[in-house]
PDB file of N, CA and C in Angstrom:
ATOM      1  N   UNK A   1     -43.092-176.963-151.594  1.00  0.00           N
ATOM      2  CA  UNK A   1     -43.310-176.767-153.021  1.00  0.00           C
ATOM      3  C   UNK A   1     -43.635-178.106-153.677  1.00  0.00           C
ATOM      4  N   UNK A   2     -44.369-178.290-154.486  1.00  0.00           N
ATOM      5  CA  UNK A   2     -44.680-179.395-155.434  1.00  0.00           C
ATOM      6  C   UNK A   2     -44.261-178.683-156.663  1.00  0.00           C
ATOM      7  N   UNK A   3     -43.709-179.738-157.435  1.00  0.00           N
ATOM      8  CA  UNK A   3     -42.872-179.909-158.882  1.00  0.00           C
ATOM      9  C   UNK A   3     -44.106-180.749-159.507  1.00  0.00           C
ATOM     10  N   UNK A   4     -44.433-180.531-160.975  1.00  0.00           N
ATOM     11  CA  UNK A   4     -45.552-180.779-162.001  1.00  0.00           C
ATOM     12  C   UNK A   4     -44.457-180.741-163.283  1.00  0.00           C
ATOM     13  N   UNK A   5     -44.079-182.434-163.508  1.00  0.00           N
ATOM     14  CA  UNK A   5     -43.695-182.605-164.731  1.00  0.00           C
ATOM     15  C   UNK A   5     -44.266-182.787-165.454  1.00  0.00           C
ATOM     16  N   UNK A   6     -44.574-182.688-167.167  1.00  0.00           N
ATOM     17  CA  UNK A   6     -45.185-183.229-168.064  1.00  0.00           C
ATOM     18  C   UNK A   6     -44.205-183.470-169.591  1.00  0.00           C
ATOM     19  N   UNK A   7     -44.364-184.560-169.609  1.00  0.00           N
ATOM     20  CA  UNK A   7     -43.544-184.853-170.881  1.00  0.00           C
ATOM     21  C   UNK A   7     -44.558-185.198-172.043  1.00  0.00           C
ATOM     22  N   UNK A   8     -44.669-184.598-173.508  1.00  0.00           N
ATOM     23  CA  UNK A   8     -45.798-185.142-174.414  1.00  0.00           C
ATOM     24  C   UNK A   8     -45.111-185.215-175.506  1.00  0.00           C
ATOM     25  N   UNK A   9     -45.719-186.222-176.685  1.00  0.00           N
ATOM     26  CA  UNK A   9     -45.009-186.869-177.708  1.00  0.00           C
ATOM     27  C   UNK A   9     -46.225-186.758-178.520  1.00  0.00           C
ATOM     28  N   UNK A  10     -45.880-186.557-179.709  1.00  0.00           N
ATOM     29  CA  UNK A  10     -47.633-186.501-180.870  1.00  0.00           C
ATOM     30  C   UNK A  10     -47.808-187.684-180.910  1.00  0.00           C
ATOM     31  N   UNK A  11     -48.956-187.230-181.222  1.00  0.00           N
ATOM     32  CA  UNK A  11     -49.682-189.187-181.305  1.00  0.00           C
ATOM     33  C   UNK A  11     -49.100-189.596-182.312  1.00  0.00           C
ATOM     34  N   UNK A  12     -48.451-191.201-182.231  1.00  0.00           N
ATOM     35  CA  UNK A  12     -48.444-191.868-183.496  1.00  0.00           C
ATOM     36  C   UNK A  12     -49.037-191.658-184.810  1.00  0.00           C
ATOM     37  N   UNK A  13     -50.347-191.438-184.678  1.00  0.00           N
ATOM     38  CA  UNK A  13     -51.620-191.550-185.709  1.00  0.00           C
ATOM     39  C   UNK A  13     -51.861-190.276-186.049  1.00  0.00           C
ATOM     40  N   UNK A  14     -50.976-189.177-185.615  1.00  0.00           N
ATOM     41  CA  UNK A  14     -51.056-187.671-186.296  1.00  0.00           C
ATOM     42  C   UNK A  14     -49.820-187.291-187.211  1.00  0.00           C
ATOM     43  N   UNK A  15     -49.989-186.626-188.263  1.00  0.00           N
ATOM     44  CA  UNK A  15     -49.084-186.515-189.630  1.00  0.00           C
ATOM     45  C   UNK A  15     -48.412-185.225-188.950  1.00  0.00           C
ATOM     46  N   UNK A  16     -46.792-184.944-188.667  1.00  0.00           N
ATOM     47  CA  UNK A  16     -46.392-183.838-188.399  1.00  0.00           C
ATOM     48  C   UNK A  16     -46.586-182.317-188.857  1.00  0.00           C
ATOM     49  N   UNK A  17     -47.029-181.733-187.772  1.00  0.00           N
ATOM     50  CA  UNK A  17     -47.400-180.371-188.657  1.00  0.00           C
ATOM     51  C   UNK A  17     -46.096-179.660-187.808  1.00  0.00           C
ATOM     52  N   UNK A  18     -45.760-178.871-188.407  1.00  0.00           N
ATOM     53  CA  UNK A  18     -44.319-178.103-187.759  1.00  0.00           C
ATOM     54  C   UNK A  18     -44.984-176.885-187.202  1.00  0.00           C
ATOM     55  N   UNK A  19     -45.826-176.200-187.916  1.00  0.00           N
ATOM     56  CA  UNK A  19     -46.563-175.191-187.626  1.00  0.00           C
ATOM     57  C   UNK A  19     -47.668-175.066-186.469  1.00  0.00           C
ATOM     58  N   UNK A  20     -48.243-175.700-186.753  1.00  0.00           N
ATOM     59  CA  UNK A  20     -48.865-176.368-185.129  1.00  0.00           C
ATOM     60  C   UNK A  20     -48.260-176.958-184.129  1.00  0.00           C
ATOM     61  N   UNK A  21     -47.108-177.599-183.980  1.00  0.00           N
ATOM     62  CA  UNK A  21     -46.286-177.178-183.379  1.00  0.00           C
ATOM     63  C   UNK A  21     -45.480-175.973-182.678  1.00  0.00           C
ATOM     64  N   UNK A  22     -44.910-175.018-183.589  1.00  0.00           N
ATOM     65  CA  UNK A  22     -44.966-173.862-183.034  1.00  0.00           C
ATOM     66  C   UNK A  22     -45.540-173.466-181.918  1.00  0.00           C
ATOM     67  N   UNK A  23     -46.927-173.619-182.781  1.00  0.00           N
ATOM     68  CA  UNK A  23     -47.968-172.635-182.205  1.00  0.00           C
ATOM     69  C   UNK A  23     -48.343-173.250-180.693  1.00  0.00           C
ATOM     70  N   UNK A  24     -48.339-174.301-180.531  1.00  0.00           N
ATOM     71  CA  UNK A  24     -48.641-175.099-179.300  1.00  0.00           C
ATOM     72  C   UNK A  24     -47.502-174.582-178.421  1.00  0.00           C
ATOM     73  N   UNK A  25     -46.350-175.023-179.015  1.00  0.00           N
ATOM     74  CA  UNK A  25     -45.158-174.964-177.761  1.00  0.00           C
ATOM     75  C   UNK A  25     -45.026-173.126-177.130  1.00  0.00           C
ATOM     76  N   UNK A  26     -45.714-172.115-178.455  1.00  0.00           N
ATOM     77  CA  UNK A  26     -45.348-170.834-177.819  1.00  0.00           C
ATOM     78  C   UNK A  26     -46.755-170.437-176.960  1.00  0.00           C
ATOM     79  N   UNK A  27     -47.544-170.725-177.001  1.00  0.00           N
ATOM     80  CA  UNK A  27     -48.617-170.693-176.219  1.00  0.00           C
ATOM     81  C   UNK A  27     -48.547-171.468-174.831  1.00  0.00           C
ATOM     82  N   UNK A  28     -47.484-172.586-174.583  1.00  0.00           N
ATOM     83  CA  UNK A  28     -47.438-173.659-173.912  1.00  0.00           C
ATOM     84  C   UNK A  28     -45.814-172.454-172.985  1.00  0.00           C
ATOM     85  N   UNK A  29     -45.069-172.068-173.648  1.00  0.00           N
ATOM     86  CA  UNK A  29     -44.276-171.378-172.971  1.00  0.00           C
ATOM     87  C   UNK A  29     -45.354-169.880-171.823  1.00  0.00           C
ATOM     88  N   UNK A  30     -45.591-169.433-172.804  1.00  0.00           N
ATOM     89  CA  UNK A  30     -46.650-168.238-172.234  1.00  0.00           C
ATOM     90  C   UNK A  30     -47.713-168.504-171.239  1.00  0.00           C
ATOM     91  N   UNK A  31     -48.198-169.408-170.722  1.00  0.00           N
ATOM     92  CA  UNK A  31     -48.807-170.126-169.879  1.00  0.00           C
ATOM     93  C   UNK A  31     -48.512-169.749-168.955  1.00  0.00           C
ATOM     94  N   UNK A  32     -47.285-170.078-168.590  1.00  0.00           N
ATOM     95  CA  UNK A  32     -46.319-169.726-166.582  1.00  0.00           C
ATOM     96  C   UNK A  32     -46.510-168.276-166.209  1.00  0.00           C
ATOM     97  N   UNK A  33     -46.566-167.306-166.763  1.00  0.00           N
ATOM     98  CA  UNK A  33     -46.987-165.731-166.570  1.00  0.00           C
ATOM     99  C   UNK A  33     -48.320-165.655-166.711  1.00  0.00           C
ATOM    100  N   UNK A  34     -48.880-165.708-166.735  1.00  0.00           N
ATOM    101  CA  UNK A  34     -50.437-166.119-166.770  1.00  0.00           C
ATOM    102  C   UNK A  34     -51.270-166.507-165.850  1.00  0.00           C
ATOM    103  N   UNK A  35     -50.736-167.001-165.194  1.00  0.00           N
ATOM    104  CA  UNK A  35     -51.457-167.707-164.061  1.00  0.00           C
ATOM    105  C   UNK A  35     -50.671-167.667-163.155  1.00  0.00           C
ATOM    106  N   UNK A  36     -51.213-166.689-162.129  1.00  0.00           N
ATOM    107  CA  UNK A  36     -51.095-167.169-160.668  1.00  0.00           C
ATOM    108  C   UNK A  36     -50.429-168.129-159.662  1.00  0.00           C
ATOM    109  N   UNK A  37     -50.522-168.931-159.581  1.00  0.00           N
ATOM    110  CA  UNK A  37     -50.748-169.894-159.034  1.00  0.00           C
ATOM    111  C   UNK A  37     -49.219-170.271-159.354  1.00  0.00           C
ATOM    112  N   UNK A  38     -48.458-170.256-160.331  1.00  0.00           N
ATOM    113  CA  UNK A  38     -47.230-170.845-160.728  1.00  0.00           C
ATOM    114  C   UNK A  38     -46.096-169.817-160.070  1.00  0.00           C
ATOM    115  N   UNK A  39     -45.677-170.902-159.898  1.00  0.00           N
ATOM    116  CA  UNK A  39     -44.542-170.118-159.371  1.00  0.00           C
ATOM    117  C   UNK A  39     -42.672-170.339-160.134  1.00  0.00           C
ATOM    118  N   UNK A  40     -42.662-171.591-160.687  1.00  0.00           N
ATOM    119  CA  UNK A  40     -41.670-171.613-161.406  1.00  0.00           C
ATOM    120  C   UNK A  40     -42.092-172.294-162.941  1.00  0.00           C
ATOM    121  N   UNK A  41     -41.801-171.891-164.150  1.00  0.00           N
ATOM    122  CA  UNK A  41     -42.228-172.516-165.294  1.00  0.00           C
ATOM    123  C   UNK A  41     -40.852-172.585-166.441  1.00  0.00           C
ATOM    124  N   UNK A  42     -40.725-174.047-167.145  1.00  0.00           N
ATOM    125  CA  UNK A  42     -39.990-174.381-167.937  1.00  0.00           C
ATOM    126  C   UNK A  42     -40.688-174.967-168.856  1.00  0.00           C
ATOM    127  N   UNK A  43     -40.317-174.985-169.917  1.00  0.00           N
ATOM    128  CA  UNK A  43     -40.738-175.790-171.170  1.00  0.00           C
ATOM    129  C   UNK A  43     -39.911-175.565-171.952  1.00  0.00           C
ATOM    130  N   UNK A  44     -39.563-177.046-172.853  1.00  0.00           N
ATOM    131  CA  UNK A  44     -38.134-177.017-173.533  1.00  0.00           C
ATOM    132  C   UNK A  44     -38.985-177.898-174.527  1.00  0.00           C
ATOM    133  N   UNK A  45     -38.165-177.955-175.752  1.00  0.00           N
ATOM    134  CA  UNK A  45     -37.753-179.526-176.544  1.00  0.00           C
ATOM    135  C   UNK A  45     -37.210-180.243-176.974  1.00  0.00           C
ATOM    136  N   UNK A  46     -37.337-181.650-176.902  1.00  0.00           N
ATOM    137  CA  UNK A  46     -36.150-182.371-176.977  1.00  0.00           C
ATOM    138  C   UNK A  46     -35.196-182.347-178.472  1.00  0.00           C
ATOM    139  N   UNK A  47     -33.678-182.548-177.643  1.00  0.00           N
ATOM    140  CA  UNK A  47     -33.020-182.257-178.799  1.00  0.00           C
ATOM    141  C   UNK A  47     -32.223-183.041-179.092  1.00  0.00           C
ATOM    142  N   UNK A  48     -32.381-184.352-178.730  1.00  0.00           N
ATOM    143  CA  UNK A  48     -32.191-185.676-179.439  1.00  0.00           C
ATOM    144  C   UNK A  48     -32.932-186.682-179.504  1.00  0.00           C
ATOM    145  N   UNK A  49     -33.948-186.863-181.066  1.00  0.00           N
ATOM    146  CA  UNK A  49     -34.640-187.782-181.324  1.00  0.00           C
ATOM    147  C   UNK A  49     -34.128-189.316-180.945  1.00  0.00           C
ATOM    148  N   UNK A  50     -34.599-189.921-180.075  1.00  0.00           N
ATOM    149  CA  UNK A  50     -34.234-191.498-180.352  1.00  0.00           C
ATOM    150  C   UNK A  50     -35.808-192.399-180.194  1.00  0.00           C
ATOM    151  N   UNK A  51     -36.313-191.875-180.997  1.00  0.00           N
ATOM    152  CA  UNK A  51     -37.782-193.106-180.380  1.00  0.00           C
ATOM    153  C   UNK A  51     -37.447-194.749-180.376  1.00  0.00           C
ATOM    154  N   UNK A  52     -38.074-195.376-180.157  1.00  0.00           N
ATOM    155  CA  UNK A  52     -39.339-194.864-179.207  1.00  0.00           C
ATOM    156  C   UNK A  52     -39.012-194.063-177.596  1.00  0.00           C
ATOM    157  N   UNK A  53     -37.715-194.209-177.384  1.00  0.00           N
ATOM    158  CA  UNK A  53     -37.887-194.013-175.811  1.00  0.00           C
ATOM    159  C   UNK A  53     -37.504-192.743-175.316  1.00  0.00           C
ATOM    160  N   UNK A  54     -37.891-191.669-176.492  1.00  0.00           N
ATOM    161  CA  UNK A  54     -38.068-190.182-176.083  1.00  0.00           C
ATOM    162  C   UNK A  54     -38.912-189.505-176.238  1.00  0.00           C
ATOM    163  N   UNK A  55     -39.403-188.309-175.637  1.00  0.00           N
ATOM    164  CA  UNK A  55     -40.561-187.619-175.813  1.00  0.00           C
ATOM    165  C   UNK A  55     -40.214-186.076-176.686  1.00  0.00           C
ATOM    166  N   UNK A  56     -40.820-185.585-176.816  1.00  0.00           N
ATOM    167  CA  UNK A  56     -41.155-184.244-177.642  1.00  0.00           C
ATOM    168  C   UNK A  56     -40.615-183.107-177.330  1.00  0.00           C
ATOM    169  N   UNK A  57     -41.210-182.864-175.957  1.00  0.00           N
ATOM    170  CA  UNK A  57     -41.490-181.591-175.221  1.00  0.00           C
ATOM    171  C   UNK A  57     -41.854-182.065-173.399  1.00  0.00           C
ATOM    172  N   UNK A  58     -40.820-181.203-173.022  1.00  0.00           N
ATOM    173  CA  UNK A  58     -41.575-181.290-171.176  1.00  0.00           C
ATOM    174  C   UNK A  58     -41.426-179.940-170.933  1.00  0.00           C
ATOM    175  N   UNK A  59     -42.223-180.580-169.563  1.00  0.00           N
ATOM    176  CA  UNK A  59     -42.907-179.147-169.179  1.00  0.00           C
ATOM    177  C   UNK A  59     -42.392-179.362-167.570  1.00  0.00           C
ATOM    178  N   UNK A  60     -42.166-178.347-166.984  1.00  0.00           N
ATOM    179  CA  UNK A  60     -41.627-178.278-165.696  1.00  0.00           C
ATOM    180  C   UNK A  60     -42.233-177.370-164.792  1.00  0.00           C
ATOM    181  N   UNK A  61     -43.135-177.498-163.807  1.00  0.00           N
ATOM    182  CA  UNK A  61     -43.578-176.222-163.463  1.00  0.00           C
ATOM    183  C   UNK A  61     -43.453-176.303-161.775  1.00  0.00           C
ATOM    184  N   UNK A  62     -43.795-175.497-160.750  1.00  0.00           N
ATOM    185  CA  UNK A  62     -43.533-175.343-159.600  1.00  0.00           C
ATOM    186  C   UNK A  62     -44.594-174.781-158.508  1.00  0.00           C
ATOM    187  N   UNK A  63     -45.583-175.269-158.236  1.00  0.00           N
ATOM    188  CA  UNK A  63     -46.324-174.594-157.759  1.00  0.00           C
ATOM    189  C   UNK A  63     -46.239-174.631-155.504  1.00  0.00           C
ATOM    190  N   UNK A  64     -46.759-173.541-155.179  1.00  0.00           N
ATOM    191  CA  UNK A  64     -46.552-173.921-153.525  1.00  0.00           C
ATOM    192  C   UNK A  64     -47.426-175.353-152.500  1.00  0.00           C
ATOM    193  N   UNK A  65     -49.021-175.547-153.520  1.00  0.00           N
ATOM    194  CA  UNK A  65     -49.159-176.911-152.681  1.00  0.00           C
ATOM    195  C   UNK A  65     -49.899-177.362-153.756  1.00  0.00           C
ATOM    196  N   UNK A  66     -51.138-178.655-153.236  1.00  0.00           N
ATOM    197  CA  UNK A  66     -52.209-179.495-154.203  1.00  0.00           C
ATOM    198  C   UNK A  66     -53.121-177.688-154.120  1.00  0.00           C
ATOM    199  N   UNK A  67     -53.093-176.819-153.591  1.00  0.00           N
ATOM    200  CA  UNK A  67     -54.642-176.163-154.031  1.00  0.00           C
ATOM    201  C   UNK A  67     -54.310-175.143-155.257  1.00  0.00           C
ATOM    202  N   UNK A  68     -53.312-174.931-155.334  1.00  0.00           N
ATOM    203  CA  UNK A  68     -52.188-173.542-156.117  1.00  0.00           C
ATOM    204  C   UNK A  68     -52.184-174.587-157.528  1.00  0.00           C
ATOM    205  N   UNK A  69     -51.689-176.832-157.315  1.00  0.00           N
ATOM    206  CA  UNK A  69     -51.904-176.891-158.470  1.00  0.00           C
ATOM    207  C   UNK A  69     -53.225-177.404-159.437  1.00  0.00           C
ATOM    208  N   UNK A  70     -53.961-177.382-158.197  1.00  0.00           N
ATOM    209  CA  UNK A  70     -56.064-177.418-158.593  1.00  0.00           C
ATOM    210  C   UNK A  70     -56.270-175.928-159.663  1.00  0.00           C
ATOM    211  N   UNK A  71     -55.531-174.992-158.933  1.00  0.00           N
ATOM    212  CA  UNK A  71     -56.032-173.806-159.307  1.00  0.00           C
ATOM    213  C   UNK A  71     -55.420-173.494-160.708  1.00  0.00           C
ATOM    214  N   UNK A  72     -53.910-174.218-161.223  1.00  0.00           N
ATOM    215  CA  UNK A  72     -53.717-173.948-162.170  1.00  0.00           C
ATOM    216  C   UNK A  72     -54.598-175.270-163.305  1.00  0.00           C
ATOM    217  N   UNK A  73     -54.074-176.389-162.970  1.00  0.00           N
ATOM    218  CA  UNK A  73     -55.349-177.255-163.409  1.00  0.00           C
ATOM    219  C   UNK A  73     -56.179-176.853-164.504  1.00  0.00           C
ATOM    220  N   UNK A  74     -57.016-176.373-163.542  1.00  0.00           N
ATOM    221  CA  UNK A  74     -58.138-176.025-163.701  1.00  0.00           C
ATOM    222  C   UNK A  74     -58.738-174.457-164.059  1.00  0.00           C
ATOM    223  N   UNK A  75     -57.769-173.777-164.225  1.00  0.00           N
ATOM    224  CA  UNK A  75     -57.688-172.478-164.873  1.00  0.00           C
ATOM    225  C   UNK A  75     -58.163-172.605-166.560  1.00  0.00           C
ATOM    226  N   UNK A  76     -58.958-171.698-166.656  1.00  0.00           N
ATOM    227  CA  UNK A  76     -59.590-171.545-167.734  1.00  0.00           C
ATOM    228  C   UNK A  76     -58.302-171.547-169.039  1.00  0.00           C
ATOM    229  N   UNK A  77     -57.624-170.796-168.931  1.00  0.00           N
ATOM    230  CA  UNK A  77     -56.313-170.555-170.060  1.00  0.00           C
ATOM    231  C   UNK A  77     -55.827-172.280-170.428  1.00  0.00           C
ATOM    232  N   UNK A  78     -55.592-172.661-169.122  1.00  0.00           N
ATOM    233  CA  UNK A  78     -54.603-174.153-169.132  1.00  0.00           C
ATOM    234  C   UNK A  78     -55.824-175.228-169.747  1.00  0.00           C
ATOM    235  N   UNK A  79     -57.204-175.055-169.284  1.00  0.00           N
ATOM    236  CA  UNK A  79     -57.887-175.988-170.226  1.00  0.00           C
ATOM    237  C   UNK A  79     -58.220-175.662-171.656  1.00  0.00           C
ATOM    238  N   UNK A  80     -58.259-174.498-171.878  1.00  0.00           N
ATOM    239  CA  UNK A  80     -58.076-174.120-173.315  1.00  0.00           C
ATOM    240  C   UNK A  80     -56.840-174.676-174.011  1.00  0.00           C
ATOM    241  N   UNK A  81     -55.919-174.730-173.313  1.00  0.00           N
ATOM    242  CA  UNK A  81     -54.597-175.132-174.395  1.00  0.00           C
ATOM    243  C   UNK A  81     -55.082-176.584-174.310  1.00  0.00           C
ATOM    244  N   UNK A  82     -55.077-177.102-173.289  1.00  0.00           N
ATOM    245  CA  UNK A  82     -55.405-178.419-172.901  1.00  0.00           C
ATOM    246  C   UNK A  82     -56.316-179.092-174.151  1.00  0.00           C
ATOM    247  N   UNK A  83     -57.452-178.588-174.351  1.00  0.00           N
ATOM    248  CA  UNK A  83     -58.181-178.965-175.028  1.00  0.00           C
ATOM    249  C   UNK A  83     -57.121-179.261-177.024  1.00  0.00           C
ATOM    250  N   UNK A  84     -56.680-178.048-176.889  1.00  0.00           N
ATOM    251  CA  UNK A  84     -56.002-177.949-178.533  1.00  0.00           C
ATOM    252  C   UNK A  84     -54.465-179.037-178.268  1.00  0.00           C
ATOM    253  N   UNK A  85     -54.170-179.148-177.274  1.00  0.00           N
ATOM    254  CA  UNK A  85     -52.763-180.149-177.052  1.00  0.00           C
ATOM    255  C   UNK A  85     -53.459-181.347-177.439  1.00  0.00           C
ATOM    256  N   UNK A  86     -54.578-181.669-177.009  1.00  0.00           N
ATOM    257  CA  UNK A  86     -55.024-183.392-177.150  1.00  0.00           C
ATOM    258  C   UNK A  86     -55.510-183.682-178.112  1.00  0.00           C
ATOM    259  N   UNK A  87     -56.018-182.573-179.315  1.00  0.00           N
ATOM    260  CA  UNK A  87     -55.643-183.481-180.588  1.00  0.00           C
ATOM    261  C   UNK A  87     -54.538-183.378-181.038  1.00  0.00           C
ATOM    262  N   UNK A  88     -53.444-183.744-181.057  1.00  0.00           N
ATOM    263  CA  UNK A  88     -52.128-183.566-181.444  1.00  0.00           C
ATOM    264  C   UNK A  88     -50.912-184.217-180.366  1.00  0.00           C
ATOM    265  N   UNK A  89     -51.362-184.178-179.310  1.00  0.00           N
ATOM    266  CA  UNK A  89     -49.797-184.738-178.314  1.00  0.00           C
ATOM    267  C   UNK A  89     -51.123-185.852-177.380  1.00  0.00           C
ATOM    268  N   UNK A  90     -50.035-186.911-176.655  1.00  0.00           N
ATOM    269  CA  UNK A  90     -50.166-187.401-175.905  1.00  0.00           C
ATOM    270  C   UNK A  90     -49.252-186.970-174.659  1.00  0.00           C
ATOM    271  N   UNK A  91     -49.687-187.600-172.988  1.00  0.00           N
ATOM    272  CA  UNK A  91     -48.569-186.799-172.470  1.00  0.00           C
ATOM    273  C   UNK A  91     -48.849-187.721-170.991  1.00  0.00           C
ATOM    274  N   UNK A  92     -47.816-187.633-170.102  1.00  0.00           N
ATOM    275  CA  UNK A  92     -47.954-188.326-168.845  1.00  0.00           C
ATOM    276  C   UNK A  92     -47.113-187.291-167.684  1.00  0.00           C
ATOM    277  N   UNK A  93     -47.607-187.368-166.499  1.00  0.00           N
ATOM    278  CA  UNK A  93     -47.476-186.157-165.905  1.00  0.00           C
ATOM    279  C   UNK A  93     -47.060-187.086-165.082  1.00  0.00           C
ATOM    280  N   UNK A  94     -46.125-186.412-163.640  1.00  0.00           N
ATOM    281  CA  UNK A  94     -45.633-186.552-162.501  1.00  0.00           C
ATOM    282  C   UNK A  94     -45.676-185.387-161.755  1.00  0.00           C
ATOM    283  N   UNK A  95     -46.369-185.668-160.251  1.00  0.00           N
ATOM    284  CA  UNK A  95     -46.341-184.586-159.516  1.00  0.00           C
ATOM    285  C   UNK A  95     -45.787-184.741-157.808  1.00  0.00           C
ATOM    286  N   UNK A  96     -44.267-184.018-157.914  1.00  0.00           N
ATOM    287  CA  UNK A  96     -43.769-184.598-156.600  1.00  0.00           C
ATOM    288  C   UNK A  96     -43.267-183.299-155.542  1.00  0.00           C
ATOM    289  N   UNK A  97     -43.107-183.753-154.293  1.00  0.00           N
ATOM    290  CA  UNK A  97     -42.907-182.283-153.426  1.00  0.00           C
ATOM    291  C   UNK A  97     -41.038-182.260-153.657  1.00  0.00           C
ATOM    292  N   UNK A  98     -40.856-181.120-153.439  1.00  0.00           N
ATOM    293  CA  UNK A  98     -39.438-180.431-153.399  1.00  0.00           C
ATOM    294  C   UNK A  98     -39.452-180.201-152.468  1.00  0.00           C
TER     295      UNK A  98
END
């Protein structure tokens, strides 16, 4: 199994919208049923502000190898959100085997 972390924080240079928010994180939950390819999915948010040295929101997901996580990747749904996450969050990923 490979594990696919992602942790994202809004950009500095974006004015908080709470509502777009929402809307990101429940679309960002709904994702893991959706696709194939996943096999375990988490997404939380953080619930103690301390910046700078915390993030927003992570994402936890589980897939069986590199082609299962090409396939989510690169799934039409995940670049659609993808596209609407990057004006609004920044984010840095880790991808390790279990």
């Amino acid at each position: 199994m490979l594990r696919h972390v992602v942790l994202f924080r809004r950009k500095p240079d974006v004015e908080r919208d709470k509502v777009l928010e929402r809307s990101l994180f429940a679309r960002m939950r709904g994702l893991g049923s959706q696709i194939a390819a996943i096999q375990s999915w988490r997404v939380a948010a953080n619930e103690l502000q301390r910046p700078p040295i915390t993030w927003d929101l992570i994402l936890e997901s589980e897939v069986t190898d590199v082609e299962a996580l090409d396939a989510y990747l690169f799934h039409p749904l995940h670049q659609a959100l993808v596209q609407d996450l990057r004006t609004y969050y920044e984010w840095a990923a880790v991808d390790y085997t279990v």
